[in-house]
PDB file of N, CA and C in Angstrom:
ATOM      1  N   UNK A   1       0.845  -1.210   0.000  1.00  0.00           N
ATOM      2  CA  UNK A   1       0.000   0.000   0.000  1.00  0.00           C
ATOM      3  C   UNK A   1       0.875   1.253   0.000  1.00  0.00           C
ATOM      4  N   UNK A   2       0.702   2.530  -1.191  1.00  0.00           N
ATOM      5  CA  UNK A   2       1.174   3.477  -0.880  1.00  0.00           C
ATOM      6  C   UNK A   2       0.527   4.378  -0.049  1.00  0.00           C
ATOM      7  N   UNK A   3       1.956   4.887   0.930  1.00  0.00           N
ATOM      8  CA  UNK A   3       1.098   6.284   1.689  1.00  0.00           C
ATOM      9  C   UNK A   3       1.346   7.475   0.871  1.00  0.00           C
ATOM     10  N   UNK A   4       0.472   8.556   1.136  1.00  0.00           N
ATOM     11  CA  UNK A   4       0.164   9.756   0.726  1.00  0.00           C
ATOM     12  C   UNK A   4       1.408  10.884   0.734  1.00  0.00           C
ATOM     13  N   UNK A   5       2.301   9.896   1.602  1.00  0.00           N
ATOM     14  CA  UNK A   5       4.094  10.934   1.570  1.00  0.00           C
ATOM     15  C   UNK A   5       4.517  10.153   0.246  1.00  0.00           C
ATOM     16  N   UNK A   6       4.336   9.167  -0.097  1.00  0.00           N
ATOM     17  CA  UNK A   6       4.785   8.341  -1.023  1.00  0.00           C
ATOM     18  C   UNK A   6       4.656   8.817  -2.265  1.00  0.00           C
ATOM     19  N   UNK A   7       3.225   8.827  -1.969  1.00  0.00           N
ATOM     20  CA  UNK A   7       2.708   9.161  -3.336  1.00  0.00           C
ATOM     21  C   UNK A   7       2.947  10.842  -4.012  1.00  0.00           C
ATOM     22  N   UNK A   8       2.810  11.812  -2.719  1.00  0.00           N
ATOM     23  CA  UNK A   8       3.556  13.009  -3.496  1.00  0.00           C
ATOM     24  C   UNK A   8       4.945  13.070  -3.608  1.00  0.00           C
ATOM     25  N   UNK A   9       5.645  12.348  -3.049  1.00  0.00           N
ATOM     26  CA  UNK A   9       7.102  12.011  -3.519  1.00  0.00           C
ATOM     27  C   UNK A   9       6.974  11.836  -4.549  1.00  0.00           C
ATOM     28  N   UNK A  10       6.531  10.735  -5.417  1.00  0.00           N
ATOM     29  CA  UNK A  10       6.703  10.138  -6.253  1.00  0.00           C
ATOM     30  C   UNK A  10       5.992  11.574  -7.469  1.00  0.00           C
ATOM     31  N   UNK A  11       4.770  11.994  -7.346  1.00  0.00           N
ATOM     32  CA  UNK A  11       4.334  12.436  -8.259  1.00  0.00           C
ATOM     33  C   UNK A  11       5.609  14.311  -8.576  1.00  0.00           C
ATOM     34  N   UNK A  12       5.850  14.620  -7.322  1.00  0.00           N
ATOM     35  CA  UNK A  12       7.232  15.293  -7.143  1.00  0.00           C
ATOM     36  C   UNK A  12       8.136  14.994  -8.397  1.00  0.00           C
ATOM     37  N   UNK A  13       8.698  14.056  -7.871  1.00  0.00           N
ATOM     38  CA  UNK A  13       9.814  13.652  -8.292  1.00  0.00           C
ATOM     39  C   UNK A  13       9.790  13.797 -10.407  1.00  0.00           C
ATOM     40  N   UNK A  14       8.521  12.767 -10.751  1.00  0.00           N
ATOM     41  CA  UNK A  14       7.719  12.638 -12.634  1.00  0.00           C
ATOM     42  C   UNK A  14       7.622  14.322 -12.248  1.00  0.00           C
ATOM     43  N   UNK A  15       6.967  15.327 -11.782  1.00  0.00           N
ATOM     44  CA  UNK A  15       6.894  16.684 -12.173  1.00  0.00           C
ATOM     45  C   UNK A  15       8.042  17.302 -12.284  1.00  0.00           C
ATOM     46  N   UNK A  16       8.917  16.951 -12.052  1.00  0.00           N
ATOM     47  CA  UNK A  16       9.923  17.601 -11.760  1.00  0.00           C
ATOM     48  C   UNK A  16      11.032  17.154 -12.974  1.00  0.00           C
ATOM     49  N   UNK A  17      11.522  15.859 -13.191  1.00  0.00           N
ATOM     50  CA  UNK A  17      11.955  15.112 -14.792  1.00  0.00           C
ATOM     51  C   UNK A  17      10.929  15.697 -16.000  1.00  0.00           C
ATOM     52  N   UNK A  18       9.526  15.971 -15.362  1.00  0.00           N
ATOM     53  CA  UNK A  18       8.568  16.118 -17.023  1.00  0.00           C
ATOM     54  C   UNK A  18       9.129  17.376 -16.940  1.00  0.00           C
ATOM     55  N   UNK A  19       9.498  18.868 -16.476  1.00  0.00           N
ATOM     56  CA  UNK A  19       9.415  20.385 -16.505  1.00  0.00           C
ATOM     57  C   UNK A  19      11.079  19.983 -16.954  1.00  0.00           C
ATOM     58  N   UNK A  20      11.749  19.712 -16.405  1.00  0.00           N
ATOM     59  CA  UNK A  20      13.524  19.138 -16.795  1.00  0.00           C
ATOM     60  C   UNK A  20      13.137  19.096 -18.239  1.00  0.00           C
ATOM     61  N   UNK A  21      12.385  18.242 -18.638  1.00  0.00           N
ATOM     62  CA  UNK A  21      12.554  17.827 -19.947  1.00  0.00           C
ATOM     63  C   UNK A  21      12.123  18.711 -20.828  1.00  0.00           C
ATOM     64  N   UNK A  22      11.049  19.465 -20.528  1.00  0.00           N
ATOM     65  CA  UNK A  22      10.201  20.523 -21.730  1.00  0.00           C
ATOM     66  C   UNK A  22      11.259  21.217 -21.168  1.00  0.00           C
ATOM     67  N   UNK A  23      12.192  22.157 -20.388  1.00  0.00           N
ATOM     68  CA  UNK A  23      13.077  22.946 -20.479  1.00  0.00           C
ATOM     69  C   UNK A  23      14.238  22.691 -21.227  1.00  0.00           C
ATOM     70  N   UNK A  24      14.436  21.015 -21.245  1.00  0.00           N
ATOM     71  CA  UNK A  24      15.909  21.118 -22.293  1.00  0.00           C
ATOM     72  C   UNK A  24      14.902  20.413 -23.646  1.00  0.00           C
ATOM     73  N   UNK A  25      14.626  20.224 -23.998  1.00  0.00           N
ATOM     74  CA  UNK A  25      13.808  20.163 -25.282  1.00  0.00           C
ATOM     75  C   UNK A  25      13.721  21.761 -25.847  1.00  0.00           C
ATOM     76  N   UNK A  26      13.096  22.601 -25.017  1.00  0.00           N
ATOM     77  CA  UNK A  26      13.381  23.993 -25.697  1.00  0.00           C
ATOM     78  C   UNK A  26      14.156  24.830 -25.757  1.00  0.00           C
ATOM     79  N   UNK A  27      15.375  24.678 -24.608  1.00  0.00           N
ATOM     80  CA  UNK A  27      16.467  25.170 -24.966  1.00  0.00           C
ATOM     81  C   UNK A  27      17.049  24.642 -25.903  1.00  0.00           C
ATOM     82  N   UNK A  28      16.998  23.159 -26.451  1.00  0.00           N
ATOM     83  CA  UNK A  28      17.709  22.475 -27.013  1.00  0.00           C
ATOM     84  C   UNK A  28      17.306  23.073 -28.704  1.00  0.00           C
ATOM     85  N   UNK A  29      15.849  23.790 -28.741  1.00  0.00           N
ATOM     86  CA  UNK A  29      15.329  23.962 -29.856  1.00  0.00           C
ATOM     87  C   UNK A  29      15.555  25.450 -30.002  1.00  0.00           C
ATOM     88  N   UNK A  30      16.367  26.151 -29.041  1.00  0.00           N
ATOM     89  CA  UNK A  30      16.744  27.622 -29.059  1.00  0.00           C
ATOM     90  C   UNK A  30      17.808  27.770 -29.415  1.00  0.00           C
ATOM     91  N   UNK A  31      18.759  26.689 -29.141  1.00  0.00           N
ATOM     92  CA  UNK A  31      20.361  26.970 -28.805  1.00  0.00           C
ATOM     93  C   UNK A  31      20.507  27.334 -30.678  1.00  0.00           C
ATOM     94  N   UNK A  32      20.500  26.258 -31.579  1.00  0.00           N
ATOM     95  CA  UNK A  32      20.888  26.069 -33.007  1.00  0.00           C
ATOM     96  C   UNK A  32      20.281  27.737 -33.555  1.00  0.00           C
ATOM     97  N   UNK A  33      19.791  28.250 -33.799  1.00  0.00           N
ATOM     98  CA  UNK A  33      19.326  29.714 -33.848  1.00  0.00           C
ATOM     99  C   UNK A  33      20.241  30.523 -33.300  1.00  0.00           C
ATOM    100  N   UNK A  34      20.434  30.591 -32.223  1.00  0.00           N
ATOM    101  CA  UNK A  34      21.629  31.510 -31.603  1.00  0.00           C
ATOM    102  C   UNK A  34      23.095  31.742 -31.835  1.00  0.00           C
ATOM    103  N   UNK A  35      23.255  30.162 -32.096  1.00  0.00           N
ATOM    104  CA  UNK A  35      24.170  29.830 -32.739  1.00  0.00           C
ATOM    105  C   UNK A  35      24.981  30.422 -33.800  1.00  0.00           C
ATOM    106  N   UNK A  36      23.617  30.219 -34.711  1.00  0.00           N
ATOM    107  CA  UNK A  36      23.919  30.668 -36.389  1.00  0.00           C
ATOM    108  C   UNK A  36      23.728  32.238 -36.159  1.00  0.00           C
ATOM    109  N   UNK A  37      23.063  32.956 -35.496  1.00  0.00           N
ATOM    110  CA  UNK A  37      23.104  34.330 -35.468  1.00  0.00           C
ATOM    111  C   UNK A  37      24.713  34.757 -34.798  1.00  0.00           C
ATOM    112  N   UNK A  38      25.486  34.485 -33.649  1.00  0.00           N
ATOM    113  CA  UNK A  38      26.674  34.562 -33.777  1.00  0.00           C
ATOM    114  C   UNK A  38      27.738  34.161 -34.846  1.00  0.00           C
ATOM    115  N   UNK A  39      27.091  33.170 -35.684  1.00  0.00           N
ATOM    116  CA  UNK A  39      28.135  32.588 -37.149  1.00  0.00           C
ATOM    117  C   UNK A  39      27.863  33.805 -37.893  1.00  0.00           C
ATOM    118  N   UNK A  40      26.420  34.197 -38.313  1.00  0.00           N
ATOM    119  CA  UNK A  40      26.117  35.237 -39.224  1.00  0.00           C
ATOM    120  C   UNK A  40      27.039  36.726 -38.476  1.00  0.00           C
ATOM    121  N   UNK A  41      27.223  36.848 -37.624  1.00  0.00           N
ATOM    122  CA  UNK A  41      27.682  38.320 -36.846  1.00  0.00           C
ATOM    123  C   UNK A  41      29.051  38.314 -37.401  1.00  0.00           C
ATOM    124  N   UNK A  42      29.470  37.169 -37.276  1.00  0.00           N
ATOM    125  CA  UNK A  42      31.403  37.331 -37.165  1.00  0.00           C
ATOM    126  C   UNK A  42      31.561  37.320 -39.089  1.00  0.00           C
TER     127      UNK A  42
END
């Protein structure tokens, strides 16, 4: 049986990897843009 410390641990823990992930997914989809605008500068 889970207890209720358990269980917001746990749901903690997946909220916390899912927001991790949409943050490097969109940095990851920002960085290549920035990139090429410093290639285009120099």
């Amino acid at each position: 049986m889970i207890t209720l410390m358990e269980l917001k641990l746990i749901c903690g823990v997946i909220g916390f990897l899912f927001i991790g992930a949409i943050l490097g997914i969109v940095l990851g989809l920002n960085a290549p843009p920035i990139d090429e605008e410093k290639e285009s500068d120099n």
